[in-house]
C-alpha atoms as a PDB file:
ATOM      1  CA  UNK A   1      28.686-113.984 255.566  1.00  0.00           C
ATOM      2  CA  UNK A   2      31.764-115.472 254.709  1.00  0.00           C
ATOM      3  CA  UNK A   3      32.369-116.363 250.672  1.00  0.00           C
ATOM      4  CA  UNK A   4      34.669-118.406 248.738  1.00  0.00           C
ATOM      5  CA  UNK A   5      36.656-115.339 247.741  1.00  0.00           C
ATOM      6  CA  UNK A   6      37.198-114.414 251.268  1.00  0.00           C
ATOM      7  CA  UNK A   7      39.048-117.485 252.341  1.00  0.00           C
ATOM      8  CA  UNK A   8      42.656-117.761 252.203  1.00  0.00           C
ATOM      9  CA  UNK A   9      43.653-120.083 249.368  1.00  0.00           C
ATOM     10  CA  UNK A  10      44.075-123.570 250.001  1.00  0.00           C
ATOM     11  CA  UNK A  11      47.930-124.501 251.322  1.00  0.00           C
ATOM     12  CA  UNK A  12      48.026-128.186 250.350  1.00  0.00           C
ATOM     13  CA  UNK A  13      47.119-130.216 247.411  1.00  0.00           C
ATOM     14  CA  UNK A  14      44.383-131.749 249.626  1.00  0.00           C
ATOM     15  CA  UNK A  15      43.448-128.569 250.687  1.00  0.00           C
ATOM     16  CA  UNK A  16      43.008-127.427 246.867  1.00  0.00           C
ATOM     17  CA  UNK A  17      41.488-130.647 245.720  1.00  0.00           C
ATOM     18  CA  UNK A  18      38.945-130.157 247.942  1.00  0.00           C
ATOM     19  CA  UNK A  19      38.163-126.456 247.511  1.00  0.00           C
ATOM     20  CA  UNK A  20      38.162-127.243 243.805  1.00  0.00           C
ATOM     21  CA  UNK A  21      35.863-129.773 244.349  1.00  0.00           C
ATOM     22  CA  UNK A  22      33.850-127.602 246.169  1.00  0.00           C
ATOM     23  CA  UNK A  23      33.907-125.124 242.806  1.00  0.00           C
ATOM     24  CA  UNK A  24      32.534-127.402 240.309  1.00  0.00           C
ATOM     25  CA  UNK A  25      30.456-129.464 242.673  1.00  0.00           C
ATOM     26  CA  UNK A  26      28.902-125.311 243.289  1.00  0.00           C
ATOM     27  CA  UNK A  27      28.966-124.640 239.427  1.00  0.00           C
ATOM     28  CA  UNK A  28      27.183-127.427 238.499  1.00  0.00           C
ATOM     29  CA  UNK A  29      24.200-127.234 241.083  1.00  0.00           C
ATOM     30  CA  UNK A  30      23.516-123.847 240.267  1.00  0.00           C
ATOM     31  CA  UNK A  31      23.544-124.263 236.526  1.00  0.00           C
ATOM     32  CA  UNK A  32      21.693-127.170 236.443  1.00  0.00           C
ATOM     33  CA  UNK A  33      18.995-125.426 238.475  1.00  0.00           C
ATOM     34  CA  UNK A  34      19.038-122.927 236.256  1.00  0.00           C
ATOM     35  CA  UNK A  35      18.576-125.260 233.261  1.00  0.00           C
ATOM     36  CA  UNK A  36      15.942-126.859 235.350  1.00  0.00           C
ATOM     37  CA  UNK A  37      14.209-123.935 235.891  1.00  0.00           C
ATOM     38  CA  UNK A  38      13.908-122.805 232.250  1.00  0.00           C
ATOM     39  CA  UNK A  39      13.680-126.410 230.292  1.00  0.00           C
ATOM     40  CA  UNK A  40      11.534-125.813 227.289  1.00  0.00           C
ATOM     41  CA  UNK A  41       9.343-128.438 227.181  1.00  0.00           C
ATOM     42  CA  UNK A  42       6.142-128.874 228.983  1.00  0.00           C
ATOM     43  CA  UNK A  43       5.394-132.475 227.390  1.00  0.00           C
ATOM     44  CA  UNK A  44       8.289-134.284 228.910  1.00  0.00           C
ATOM     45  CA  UNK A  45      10.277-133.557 232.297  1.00  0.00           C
ATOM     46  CA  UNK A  46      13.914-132.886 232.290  1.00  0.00           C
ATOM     47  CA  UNK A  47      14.485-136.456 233.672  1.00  0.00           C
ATOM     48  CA  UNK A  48      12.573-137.695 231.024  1.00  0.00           C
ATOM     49  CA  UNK A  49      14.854-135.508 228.488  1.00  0.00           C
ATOM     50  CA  UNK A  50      17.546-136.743 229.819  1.00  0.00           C
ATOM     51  CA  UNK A  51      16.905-140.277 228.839  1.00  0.00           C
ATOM     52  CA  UNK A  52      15.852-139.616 225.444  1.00  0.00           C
ATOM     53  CA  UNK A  53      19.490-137.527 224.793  1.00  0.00           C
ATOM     54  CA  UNK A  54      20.972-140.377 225.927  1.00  0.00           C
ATOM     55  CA  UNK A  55      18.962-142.687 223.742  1.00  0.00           C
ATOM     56  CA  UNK A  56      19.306-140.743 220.988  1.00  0.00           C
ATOM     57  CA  UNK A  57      23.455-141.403 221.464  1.00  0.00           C
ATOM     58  CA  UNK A  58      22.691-144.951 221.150  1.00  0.00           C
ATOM     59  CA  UNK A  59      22.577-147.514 217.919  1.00  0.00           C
ATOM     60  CA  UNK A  60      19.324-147.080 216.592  1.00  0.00           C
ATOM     61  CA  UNK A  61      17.826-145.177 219.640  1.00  0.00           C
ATOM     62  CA  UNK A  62      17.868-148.056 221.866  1.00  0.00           C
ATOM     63  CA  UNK A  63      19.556-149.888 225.165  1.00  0.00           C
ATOM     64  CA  UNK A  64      18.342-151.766 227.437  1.00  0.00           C
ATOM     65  CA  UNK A  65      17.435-150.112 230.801  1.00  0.00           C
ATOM     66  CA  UNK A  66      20.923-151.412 232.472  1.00  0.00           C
ATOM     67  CA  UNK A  67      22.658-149.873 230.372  1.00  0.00           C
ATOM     68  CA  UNK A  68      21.015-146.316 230.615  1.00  0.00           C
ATOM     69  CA  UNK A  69      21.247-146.763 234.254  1.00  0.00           C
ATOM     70  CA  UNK A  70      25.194-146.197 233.952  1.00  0.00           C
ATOM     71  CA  UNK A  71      24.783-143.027 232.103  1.00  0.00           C
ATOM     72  CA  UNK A  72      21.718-140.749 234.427  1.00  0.00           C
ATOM     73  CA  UNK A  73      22.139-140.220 238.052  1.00  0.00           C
ATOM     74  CA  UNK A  74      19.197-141.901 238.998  1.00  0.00           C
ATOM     75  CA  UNK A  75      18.524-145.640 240.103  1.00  0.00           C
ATOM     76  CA  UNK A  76      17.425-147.982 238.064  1.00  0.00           C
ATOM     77  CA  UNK A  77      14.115-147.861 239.681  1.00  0.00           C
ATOM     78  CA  UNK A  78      13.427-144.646 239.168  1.00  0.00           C
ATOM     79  CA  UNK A  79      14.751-144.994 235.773  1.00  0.00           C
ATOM     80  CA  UNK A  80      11.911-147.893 235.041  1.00  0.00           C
ATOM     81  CA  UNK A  81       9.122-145.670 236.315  1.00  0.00           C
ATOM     82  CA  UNK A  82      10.517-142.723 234.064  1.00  0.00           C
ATOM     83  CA  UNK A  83      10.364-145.084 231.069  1.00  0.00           C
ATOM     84  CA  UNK A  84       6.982-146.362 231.800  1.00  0.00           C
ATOM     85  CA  UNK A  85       5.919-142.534 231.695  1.00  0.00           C
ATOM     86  CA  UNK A  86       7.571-142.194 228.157  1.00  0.00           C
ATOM     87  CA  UNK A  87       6.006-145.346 226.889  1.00  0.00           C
ATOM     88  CA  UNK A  88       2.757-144.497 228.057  1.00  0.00           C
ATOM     89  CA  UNK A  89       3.218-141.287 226.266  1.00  0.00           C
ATOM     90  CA  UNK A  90       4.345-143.384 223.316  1.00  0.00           C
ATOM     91  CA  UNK A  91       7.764-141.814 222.934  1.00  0.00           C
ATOM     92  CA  UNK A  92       9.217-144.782 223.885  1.00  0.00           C
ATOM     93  CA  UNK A  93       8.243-148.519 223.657  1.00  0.00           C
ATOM     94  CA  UNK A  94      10.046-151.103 225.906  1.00  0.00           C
ATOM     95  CA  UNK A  95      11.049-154.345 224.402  1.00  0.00           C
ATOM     96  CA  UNK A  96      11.804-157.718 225.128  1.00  0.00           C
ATOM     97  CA  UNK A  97      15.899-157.992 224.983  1.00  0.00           C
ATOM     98  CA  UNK A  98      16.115-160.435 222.066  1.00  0.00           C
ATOM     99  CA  UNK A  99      20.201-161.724 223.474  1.00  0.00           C
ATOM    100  CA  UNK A 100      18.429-161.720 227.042  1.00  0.00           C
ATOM    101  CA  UNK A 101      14.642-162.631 227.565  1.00  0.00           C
ATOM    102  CA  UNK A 102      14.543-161.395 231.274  1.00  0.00           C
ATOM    103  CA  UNK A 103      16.223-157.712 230.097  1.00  0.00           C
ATOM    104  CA  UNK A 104      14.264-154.562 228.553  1.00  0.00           C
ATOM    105  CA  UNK A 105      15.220-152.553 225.822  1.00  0.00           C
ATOM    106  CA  UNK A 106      14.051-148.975 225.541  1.00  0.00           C
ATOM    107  CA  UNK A 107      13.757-148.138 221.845  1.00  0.00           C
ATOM    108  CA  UNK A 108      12.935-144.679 220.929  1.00  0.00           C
ATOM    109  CA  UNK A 109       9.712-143.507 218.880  1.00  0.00           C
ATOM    110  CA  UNK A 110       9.065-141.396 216.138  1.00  0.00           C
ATOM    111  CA  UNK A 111       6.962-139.229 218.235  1.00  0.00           C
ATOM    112  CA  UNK A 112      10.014-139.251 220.705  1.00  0.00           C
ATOM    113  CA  UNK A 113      12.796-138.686 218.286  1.00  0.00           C
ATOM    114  CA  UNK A 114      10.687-135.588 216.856  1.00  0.00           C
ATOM    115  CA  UNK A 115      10.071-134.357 220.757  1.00  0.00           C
ATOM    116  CA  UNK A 116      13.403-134.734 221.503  1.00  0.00           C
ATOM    117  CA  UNK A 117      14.910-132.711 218.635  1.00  0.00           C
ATOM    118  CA  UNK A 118      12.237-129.732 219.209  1.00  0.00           C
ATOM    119  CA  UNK A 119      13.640-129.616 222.629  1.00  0.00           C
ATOM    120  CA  UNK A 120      16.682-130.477 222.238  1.00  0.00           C
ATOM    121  CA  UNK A 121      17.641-127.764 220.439  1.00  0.00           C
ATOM    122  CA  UNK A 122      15.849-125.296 222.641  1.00  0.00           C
ATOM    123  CA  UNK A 123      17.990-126.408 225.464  1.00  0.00           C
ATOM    124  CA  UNK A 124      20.951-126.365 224.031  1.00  0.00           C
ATOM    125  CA  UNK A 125      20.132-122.972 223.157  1.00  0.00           C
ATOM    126  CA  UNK A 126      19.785-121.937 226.971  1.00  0.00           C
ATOM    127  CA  UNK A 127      22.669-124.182 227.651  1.00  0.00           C
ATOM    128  CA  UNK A 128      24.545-121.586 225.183  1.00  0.00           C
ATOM    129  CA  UNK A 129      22.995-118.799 226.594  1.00  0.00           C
ATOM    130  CA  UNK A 130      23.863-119.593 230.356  1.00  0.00           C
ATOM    131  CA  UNK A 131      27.746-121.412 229.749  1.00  0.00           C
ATOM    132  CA  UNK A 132      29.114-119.544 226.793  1.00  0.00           C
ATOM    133  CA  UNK A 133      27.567-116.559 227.818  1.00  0.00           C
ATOM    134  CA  UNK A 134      29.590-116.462 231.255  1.00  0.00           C
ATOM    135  CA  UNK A 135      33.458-118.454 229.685  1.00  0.00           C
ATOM    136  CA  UNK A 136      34.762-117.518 225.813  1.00  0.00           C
ATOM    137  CA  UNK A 137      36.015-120.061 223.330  1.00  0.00           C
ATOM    138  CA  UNK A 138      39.182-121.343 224.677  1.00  0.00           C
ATOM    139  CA  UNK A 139      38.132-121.294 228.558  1.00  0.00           C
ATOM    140  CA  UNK A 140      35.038-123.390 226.853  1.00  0.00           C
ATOM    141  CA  UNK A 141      37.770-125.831 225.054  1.00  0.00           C
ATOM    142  CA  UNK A 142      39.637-125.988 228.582  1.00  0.00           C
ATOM    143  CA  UNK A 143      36.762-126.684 230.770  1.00  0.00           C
ATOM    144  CA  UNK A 144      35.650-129.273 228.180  1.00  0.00           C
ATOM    145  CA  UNK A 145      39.112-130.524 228.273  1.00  0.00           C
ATOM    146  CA  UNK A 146      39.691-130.881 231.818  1.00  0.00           C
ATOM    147  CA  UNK A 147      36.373-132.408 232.734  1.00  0.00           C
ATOM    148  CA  UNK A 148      37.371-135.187 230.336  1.00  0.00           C
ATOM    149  CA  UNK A 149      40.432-135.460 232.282  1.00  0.00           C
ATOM    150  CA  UNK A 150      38.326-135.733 235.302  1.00  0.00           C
ATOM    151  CA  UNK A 151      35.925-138.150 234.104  1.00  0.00           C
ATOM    152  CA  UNK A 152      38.595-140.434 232.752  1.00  0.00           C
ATOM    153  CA  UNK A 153      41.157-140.391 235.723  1.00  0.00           C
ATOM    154  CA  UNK A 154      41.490-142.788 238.387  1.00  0.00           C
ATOM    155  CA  UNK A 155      38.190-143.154 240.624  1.00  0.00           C
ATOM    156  CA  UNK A 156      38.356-144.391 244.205  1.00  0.00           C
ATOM    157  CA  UNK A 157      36.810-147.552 245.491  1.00  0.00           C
ATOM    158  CA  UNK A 158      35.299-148.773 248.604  1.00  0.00           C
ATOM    159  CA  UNK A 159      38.465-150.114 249.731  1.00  0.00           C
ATOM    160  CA  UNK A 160      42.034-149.301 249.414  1.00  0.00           C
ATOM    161  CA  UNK A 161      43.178-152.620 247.600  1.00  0.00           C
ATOM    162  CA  UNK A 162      40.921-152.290 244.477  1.00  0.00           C
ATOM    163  CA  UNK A 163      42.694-150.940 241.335  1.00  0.00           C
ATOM    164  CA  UNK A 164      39.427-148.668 239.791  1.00  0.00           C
ATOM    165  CA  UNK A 165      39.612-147.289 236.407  1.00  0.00           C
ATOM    166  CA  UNK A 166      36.673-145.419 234.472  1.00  0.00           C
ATOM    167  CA  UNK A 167      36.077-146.291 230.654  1.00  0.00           C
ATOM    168  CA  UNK A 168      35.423-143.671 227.866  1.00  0.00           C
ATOM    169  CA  UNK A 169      31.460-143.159 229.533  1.00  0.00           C
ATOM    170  CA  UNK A 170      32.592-142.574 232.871  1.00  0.00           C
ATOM    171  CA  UNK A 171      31.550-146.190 233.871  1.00  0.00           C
ATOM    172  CA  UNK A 172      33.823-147.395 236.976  1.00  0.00           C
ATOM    173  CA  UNK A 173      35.152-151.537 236.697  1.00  0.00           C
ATOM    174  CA  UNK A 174      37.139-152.592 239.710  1.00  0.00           C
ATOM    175  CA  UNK A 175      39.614-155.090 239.383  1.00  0.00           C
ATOM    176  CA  UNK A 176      41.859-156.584 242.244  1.00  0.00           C
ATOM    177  CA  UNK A 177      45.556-155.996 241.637  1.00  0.00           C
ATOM    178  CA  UNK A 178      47.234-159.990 242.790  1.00  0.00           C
END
């Protein structure tokens, strides 16, 4: 079996783009299984986590569904069932969008805010556990650091023309360069 280490480096900056690509894209699967695997909560899934931390980032622990949408990697389907599951649990109630009748808002709970500090800081303890326990301070400063970079930099578009830039969230806008 052939590994990463076993290649010959990468001759181009294509080449290495790619193979670093290849790195994180690697890095991240595996830790995020690994996360997956020991998430501390058996009331609410790691999906479901996953909105609540990002409600819990928000003004008053709300925002309406379109706007979570641009912050999980899920679709906003699948993001409407998860949120039915949390309201039927009552950690979150859904809302009629007072600036737009025909939007939702998702407003966090008491019950949810509680749930998701217990488990929040359970996971950030195997978070510590897994990512400091492998890089030290500064190569935690510089991978923090350069994934901003990433995040922020130029993204690519459908087509060549479009001029794509990412905002502080990572959220893409396209505009046409005349």
């Amino acid at each position: 079996m052939t590994t990463t280490a076993d290649k010959a480096p990468p001759t181009t900056d294509k080449a290495l783009a790619v193979s670093a690509w290849e790195s994180l894209f690697r890095a991240q699967v595996t830790i995020m299984r690994q996360l997956t695997a020991c998430f501390p909560s058996g009331e609410i899934s790691f999906n479901e986590y996953d909105v609540l931390f990002n409600l819990s980032n928000q003004p008053d622990k709300r925002a309406r569904i379109k706007e979570l949408t641009q912050h999980l990697l899920l679709t906003q389907p699948s993001i409407s069932r998860l949120v039915d599951r949390l309201a039927s649990k009552g950690i979150v109630e859904k809302l009629t969008d007072p600036g737009d009748g025909r939007g939702i808002v998702v407003a966090m709970t008491p019950l949810g805010s509680d749930l998701y500090r217990r488990t929040a800081v359970r996971h950030a303890d195997a978070i510590s556990r897994r990512v400091g326990g492998t890089l030290d301070h500064d190569e935690l400063q510089q991978l923090m650091e350069l994934c901003t970079k990433l995040r922020l930099g130029p993204a690519i578009g459908p087509d060549g023309d479009a001029e794509i830039t990412a905002d502080s969230e990572g959220a893409v806008e396209s505009a046409r360069a005349d």
